[in-house]
N, C-alpha and C. Protein backbone atom coordinates (compact mmCIF):
# COMPACT_ATOMS: atom_id res chain seq x y z
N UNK A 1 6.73 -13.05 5.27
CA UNK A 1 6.51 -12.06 4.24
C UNK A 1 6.86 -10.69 4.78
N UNK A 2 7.43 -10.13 3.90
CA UNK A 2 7.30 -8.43 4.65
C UNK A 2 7.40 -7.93 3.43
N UNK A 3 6.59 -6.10 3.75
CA UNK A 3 6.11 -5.46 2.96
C UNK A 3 7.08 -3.76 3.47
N UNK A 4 7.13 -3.15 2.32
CA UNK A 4 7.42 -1.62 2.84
C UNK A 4 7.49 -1.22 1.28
N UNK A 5 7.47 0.20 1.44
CA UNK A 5 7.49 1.56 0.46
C UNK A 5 8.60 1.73 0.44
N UNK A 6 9.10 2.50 -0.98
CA UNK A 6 10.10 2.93 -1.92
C UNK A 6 9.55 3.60 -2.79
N UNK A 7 10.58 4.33 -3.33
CA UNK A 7 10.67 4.78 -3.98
C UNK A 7 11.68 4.41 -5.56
N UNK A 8 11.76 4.56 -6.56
CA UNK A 8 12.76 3.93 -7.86
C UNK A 8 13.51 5.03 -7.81
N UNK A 9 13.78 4.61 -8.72
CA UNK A 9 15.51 5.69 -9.08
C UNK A 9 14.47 6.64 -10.42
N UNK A 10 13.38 5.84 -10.92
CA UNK A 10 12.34 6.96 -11.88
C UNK A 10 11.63 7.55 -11.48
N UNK A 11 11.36 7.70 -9.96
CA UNK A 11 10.37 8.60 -8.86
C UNK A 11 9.28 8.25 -8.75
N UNK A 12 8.85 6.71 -8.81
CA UNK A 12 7.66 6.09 -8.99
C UNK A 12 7.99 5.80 -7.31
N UNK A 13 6.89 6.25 -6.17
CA UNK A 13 6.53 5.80 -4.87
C UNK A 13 5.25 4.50 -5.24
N UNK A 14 6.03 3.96 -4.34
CA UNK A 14 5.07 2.26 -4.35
C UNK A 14 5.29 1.54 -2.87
N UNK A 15 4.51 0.68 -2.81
CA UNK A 15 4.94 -0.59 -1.95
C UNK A 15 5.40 -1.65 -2.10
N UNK A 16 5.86 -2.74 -2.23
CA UNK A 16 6.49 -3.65 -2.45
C UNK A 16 6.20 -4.59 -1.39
N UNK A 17 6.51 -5.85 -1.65
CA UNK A 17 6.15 -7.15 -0.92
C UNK A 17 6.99 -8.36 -1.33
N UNK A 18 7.56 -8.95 -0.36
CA UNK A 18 8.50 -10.35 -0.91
C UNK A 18 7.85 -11.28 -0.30
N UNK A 19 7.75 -12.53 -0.74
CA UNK A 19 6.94 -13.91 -0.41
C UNK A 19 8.07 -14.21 0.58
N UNK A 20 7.34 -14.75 1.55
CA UNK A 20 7.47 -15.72 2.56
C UNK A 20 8.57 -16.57 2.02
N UNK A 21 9.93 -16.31 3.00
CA UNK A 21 11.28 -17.48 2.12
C UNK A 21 12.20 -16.95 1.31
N UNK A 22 11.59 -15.37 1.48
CA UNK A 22 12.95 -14.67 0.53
C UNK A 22 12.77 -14.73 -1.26
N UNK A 23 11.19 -15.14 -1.53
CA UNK A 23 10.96 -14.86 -2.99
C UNK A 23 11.36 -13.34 -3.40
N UNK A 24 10.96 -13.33 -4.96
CA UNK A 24 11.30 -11.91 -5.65
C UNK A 24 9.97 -10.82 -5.07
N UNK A 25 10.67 -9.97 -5.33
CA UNK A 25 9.62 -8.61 -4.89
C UNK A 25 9.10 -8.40 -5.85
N UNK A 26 7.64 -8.27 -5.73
CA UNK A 26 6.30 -7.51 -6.42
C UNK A 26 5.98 -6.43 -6.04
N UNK A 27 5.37 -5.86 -6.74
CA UNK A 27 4.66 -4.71 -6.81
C UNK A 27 3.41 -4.69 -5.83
N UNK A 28 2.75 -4.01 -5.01
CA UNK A 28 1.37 -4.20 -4.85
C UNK A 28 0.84 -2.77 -4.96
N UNK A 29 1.16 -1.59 -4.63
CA UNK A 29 0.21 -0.56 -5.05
C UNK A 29 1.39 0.29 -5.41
N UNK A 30 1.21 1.47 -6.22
CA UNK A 30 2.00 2.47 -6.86
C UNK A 30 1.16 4.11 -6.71
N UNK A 31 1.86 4.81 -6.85
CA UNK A 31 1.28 6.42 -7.02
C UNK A 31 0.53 6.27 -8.59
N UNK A 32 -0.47 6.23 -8.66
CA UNK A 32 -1.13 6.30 -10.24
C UNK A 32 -1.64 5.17 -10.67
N UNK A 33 -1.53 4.00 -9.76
CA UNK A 33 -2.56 3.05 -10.13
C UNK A 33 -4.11 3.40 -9.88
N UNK A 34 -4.41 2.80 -10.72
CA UNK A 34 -6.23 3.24 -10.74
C UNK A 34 -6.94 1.74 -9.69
N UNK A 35 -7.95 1.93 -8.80
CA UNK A 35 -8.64 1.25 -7.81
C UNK A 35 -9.85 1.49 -8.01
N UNK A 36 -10.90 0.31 -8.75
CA UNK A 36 -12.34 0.67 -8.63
C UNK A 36 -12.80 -0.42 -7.61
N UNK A 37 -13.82 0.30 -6.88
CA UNK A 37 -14.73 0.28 -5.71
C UNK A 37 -16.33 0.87 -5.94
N UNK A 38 -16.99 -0.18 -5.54
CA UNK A 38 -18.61 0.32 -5.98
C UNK A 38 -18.25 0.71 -7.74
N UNK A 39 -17.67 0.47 -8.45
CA UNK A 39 -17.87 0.43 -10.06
C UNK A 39 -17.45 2.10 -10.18
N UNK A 40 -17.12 2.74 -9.44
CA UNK A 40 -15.99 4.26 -9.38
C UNK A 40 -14.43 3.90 -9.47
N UNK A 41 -13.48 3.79 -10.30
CA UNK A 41 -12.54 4.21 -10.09
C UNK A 41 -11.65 5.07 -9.94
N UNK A 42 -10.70 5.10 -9.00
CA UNK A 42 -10.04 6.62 -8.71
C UNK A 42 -8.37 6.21 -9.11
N UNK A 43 -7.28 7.39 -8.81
CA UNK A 43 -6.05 7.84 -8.83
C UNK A 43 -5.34 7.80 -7.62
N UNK A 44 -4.06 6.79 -7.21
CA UNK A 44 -3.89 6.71 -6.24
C UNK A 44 -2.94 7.81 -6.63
N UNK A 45 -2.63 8.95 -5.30
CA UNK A 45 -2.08 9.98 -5.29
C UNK A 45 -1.23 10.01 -4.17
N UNK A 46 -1.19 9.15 -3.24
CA UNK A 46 -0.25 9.09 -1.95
C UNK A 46 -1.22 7.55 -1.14
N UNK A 47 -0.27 7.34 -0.29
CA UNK A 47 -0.53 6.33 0.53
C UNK A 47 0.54 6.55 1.81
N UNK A 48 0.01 5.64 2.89
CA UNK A 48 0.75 5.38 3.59
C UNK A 48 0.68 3.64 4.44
N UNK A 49 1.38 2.92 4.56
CA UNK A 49 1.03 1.72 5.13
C UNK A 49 0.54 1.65 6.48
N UNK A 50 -0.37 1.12 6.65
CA UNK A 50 -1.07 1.68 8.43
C UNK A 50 0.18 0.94 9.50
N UNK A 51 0.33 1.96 10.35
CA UNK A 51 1.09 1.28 11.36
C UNK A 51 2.43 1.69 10.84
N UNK A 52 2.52 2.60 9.56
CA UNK A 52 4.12 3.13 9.69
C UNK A 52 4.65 4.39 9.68
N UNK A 53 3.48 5.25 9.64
CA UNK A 53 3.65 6.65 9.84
C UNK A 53 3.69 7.10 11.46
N UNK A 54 4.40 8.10 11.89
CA UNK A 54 4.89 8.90 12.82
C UNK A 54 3.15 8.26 13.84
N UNK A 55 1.95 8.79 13.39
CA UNK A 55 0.68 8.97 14.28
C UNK A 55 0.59 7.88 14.39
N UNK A 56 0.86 6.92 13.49
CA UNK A 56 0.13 5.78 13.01
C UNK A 56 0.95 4.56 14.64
N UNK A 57 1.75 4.92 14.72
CA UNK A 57 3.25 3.97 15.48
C UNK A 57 2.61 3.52 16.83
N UNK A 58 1.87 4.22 17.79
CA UNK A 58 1.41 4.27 18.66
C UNK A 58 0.52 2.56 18.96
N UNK A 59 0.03 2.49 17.66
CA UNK A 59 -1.08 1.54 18.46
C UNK A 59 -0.36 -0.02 17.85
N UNK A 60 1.13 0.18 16.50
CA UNK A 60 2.02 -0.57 16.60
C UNK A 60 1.10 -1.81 15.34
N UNK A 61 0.00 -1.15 14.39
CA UNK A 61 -0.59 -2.22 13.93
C UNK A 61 0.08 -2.98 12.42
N UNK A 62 -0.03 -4.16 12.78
CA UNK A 62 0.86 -5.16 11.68
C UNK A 62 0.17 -4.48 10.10
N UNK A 63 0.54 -4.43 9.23
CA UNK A 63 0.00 -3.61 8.24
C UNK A 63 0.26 -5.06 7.08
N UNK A 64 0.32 -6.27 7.08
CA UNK A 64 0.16 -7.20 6.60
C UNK A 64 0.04 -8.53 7.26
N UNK A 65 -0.82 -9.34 6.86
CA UNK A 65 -1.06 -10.10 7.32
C UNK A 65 -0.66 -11.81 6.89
N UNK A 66 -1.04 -13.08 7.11
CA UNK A 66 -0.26 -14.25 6.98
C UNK A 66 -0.74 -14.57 5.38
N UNK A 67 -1.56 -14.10 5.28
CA UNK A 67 -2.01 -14.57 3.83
C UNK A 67 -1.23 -13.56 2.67
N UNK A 68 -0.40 -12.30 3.27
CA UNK A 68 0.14 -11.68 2.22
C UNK A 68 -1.01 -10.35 1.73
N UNK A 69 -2.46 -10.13 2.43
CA UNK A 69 -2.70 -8.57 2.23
C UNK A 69 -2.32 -7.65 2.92
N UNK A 70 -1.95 -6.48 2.32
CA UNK A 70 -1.60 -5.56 3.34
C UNK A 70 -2.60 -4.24 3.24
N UNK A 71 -2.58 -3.80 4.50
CA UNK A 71 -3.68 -2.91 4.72
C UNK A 71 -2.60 -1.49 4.48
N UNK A 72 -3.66 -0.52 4.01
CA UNK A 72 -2.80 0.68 3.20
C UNK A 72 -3.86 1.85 3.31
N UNK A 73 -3.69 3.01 3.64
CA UNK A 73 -4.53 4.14 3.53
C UNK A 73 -4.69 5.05 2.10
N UNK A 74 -5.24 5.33 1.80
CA UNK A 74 -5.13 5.95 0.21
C UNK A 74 -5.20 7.06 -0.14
N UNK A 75 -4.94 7.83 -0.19
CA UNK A 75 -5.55 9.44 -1.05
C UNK A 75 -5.57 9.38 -2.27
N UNK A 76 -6.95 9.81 -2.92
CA UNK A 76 -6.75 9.61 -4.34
C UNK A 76 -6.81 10.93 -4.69
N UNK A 77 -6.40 11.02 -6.30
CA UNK A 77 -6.32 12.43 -6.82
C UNK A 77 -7.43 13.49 -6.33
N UNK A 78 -8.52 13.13 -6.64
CA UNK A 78 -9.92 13.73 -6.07
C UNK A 78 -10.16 14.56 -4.89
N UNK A 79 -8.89 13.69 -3.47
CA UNK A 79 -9.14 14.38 -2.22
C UNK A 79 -9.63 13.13 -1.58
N UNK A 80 -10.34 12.40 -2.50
CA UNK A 80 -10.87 11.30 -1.05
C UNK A 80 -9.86 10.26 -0.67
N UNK A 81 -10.32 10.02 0.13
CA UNK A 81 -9.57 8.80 0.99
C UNK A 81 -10.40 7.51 1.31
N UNK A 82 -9.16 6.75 1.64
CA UNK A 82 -9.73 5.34 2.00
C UNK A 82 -8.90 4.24 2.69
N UNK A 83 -9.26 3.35 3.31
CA UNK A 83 -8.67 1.97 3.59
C UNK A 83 -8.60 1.29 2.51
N UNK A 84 -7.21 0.39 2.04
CA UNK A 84 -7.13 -0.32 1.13
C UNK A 84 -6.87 -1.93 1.60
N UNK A 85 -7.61 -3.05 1.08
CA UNK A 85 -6.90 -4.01 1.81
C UNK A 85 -6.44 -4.64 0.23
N UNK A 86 -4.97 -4.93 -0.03
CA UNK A 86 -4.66 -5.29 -1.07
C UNK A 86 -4.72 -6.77 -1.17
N UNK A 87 -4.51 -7.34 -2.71
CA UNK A 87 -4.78 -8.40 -2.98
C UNK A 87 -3.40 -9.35 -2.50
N UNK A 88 -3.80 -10.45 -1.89
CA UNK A 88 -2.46 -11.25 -1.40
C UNK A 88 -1.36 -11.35 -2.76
């Protein structure tokens, strides 16, 4: 499986994910999807996939795993932040 960020040709920033074997690419998180946690939902406003930003490179961490979640940092509109572990 492998996972990475894009951008569309409509300026929608997302991540993307292809199944194991060269399946079609899905969607898994976007700029403006909504995420509720504890029964709060927020505005995703930026992300980054752990382990692929400049700071992040150092400690080299797999940012998806065999089952297909991938771990993702979040900023939501609000200011807060978070760890995301997405749905396989």
């Amino acid at each position: 499986q492998v996972a990475f960020s894009a951008g569309t040709a409509g300026g929608v920033s997302g991540i993307w994910k292809q199944a194991a074997g060269g399946g079609a690419l899905s969607p898994v998180l976007k700029v403006g999807d909504m995420i509720t946690s504890a029964g709060v939902s927020k505005t995703v406003a930026a992300f980054v996939m752990i382990g692929t930003a400049t700071a992040d490179r150092l400690s080299e961490v797999t940012s998806v795993d065999a089952a297909g979640h991938v771990l993702v940092f979040v900023t939501y509109d609000t200011g807060d932040t978070g760890i995301v572990l997405t749905a396989p």
